[in-house]
N, C-alpha and C. Protein backbone atom coordinates (compact mmCIF):
# COMPACT_ATOMS: atom_id res chain seq x y z
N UNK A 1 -77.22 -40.60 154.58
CA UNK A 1 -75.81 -40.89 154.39
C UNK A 1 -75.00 -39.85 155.16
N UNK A 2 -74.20 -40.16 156.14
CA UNK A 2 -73.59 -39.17 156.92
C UNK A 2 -72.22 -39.75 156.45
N UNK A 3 -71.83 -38.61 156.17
CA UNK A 3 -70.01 -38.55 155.89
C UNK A 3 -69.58 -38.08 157.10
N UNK A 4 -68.38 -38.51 157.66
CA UNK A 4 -67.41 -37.36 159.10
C UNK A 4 -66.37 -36.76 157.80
N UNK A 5 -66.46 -35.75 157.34
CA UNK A 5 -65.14 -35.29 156.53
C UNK A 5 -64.24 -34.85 157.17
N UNK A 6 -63.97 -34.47 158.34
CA UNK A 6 -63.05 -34.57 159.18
C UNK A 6 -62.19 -35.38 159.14
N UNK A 7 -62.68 -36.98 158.90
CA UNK A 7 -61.52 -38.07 159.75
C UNK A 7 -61.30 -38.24 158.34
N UNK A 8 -61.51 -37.08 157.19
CA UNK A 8 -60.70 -38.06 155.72
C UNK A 8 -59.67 -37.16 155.78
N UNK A 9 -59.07 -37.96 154.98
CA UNK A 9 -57.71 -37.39 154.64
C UNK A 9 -57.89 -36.26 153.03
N UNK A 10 -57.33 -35.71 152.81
CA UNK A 10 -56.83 -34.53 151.91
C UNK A 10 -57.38 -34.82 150.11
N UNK A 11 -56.47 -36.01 150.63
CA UNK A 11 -56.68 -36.96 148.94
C UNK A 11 -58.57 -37.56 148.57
N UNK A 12 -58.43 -38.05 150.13
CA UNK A 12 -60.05 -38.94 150.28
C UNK A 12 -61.06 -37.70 149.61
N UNK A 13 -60.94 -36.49 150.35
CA UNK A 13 -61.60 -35.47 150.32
C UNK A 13 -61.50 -34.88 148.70
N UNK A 14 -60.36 -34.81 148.00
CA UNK A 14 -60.34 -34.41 146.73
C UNK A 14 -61.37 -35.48 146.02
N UNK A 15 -61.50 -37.41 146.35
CA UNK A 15 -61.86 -37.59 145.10
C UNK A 15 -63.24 -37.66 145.90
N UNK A 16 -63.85 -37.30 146.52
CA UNK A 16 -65.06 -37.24 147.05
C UNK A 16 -65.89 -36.15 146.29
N UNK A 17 -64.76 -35.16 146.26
CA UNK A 17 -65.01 -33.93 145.46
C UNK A 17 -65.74 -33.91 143.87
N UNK A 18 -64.43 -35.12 143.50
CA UNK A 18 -64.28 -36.00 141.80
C UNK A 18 -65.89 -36.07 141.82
N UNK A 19 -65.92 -37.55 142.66
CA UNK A 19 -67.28 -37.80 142.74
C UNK A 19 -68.34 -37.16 142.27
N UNK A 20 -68.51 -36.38 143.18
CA UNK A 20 -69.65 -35.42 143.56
C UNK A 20 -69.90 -34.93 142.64
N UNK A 21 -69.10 -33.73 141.65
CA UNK A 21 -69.06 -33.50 140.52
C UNK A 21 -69.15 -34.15 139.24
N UNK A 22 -68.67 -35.27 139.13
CA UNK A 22 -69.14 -36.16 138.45
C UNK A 22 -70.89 -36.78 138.46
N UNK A 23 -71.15 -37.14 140.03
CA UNK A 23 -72.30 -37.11 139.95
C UNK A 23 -73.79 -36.07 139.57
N UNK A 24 -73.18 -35.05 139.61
CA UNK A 24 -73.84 -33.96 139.45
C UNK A 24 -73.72 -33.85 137.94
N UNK A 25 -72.92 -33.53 137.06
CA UNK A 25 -73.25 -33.58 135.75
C UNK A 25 -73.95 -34.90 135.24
N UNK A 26 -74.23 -35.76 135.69
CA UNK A 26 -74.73 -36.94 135.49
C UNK A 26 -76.17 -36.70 135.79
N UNK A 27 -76.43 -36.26 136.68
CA UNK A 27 -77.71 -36.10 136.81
C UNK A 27 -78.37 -34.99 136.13
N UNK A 28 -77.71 -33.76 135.50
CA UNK A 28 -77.81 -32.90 134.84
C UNK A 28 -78.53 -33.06 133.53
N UNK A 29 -77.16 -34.03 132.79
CA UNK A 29 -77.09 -34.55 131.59
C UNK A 29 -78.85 -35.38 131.83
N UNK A 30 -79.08 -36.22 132.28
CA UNK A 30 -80.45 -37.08 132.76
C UNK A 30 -81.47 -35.66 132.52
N UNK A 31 -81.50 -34.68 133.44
CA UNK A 31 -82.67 -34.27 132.62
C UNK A 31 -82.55 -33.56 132.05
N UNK A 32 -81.24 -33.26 131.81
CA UNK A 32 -81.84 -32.51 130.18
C UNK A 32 -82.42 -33.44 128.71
N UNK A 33 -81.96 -35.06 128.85
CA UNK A 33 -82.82 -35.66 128.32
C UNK A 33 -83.97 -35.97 128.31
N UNK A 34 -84.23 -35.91 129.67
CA UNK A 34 -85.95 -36.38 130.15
C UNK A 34 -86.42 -35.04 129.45
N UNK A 35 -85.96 -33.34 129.46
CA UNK A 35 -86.63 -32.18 129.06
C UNK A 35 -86.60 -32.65 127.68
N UNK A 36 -85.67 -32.49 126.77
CA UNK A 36 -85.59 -32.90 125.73
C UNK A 36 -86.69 -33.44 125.27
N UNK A 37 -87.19 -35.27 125.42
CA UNK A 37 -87.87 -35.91 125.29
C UNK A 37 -89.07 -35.46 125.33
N UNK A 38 -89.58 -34.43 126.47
CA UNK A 38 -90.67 -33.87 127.20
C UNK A 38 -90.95 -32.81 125.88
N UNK A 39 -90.27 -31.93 125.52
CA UNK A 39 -90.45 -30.93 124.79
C UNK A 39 -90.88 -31.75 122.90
N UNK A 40 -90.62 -32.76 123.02
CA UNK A 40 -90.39 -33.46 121.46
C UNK A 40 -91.54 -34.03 121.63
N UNK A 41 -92.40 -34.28 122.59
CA UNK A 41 -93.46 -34.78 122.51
C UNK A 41 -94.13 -34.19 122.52
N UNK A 42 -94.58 -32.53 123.37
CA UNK A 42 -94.89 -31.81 123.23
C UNK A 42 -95.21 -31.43 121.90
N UNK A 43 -93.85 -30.70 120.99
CA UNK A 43 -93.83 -30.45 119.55
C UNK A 43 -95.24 -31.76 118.86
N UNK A 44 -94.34 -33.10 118.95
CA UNK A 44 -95.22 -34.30 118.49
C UNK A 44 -97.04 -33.91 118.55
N UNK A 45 -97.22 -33.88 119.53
CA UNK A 45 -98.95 -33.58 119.86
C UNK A 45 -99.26 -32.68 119.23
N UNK A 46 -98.64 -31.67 118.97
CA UNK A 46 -98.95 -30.70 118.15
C UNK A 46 -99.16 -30.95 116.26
N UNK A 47 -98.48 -31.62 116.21
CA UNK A 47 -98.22 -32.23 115.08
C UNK A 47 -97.13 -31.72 114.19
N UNK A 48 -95.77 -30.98 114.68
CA UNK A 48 -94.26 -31.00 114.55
C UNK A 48 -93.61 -31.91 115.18
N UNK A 49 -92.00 -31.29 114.51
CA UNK A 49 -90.30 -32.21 114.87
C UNK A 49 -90.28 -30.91 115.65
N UNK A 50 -89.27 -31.33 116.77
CA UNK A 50 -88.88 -30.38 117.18
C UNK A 50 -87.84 -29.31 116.77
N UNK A 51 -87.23 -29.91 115.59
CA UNK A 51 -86.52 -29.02 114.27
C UNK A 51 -87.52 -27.93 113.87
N UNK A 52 -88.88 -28.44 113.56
CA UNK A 52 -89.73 -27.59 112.75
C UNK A 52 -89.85 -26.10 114.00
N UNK A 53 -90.18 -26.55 115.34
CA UNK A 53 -90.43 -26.20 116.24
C UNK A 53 -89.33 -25.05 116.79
N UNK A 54 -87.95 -25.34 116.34
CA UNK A 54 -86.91 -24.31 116.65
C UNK A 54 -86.51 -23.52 115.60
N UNK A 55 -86.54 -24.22 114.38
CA UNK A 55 -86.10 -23.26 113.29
C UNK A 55 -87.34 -22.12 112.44
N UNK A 56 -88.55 -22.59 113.34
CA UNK A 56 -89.95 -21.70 113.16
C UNK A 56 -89.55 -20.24 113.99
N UNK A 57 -88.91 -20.62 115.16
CA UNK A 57 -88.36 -19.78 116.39
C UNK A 57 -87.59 -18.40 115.43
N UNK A 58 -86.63 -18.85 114.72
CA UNK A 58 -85.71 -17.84 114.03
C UNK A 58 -84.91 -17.57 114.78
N UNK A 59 -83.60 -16.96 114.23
CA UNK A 59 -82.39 -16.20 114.96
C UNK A 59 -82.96 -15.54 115.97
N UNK A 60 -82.43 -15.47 117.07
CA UNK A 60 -82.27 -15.00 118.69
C UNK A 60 -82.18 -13.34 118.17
N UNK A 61 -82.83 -12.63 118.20
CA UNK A 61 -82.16 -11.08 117.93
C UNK A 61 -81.93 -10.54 116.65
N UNK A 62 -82.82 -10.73 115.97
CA UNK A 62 -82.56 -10.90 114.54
C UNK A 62 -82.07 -9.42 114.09
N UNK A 63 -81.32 -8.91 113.71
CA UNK A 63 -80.75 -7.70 113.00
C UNK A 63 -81.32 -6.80 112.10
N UNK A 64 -82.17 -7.36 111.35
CA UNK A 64 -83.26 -6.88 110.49
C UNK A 64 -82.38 -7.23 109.34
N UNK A 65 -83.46 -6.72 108.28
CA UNK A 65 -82.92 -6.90 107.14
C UNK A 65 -82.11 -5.58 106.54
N UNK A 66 -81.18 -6.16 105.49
CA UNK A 66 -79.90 -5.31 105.08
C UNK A 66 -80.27 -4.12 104.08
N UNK A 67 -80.41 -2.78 104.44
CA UNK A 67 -80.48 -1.92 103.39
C UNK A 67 -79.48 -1.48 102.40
N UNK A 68 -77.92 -1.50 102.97
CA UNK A 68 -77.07 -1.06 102.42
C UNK A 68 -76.02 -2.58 102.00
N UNK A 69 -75.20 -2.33 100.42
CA UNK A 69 -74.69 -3.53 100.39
C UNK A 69 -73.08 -2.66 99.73
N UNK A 70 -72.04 -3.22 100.18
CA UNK A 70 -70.85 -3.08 99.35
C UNK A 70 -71.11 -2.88 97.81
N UNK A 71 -70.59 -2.39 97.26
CA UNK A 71 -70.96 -2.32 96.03
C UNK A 71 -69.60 -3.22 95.44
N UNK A 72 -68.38 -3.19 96.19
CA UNK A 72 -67.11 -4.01 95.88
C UNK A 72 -67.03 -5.49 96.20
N UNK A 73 -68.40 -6.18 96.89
CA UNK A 73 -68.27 -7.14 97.88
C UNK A 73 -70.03 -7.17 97.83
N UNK A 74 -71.14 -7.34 97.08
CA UNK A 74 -72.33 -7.92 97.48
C UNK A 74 -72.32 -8.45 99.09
N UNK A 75 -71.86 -9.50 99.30
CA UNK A 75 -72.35 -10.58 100.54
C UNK A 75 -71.67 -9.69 101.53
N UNK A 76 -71.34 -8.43 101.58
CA UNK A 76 -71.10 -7.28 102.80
C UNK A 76 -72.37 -6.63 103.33
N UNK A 77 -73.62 -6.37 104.06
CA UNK A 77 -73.94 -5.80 103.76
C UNK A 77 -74.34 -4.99 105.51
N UNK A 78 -75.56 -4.08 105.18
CA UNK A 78 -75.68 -3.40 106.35
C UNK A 78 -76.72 -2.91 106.67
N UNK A 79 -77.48 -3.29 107.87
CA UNK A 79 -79.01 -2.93 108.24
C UNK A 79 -79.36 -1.54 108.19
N UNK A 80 -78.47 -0.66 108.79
CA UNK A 80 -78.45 0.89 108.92
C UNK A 80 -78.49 1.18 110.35
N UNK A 81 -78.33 0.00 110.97
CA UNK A 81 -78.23 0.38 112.60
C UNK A 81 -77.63 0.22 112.90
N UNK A 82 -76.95 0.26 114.26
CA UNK A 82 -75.76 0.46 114.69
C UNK A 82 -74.35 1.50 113.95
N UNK A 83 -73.16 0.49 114.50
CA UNK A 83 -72.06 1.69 114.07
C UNK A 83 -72.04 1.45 112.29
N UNK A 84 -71.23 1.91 111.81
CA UNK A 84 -71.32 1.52 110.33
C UNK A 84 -70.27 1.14 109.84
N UNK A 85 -70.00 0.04 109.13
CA UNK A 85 -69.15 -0.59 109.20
C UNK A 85 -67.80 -0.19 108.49
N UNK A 86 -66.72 -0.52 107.71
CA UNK A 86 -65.43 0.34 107.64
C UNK A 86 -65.73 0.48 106.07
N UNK A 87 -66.20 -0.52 105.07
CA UNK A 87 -66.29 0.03 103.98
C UNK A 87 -67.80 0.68 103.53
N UNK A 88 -68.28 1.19 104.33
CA UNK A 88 -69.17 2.24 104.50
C UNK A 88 -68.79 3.49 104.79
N UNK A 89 -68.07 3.38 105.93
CA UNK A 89 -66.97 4.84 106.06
C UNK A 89 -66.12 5.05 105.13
N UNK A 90 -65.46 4.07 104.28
CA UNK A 90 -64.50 4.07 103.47
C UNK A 90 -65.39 4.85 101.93
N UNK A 91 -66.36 4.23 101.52
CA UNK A 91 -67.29 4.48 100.56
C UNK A 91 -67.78 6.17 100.71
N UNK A 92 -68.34 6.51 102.16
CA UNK A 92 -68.85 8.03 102.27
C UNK A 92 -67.39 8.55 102.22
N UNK A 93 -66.58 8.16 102.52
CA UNK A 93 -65.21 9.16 102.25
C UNK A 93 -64.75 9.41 101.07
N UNK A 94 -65.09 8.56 100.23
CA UNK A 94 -64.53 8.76 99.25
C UNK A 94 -65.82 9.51 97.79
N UNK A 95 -67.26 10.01 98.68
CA UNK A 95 -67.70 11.07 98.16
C UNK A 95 -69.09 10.05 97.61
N UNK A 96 -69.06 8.78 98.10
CA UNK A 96 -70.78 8.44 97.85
C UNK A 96 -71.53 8.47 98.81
N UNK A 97 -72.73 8.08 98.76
CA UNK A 97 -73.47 9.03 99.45
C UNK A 97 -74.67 7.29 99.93
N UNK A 98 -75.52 7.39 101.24
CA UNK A 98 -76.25 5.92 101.45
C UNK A 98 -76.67 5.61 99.98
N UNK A 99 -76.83 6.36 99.70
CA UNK A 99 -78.05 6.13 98.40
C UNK A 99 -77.83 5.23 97.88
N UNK A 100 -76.23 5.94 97.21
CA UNK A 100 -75.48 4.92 96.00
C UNK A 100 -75.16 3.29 96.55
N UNK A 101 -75.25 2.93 97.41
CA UNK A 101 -75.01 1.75 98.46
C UNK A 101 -76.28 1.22 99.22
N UNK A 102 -77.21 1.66 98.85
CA UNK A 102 -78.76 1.00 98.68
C UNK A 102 -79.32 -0.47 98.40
N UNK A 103 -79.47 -0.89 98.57
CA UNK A 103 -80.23 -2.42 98.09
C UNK A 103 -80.84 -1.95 97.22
């Protein structure tokens, strides 16, 4: 297929553009179904869903589990890594200590 894009005009050339892009997510979208499909059969032979197959996976980066918890707020809580969060600073300021804020 030879195009002259030269002899188009401005507009021709924008929806050529449309096109193109359009065609391209189109074909995208295509295999990521064909992968899709590919991977579910995969799982299948094995004898999983591919649900079983991703949520076996677990969180991406998992944080670890929480040693320290609000004592004002349970569902606050805090691995011990990283920075520490404000009612942790708020809590040692005011004279408790990790301990008391322990799991």
């Amino acid at each position: 297929m030879d195009i002259d894009l030269d002899t188009l005009s401005k507009d021709q050339l924008k929806q050529l553009k449309a096109d193109v892009e359009k065609a391209l997510k189109t074909i995208d979208a295509r295999r990521k179904a064909d992968a899709k499909r590919a991977v579910e059969q995969a799982a299948k032979e094995y004898g999983f869903s591919l649900e079983e197959i991703l949520t076996a996976a677990g969180p991406k980066g998992s944080k670890g589990a929480p040693k320290y918890a609000n004592p004002a707020d349970p569902d606050q809580t805090w691995t011990g890594r990283g920075r520490k969060p404000n009612w942790v600073v708020a809590a040692l300021e005011s004279g408790k200590s990790l301990d008391d804020l322990a799991i």
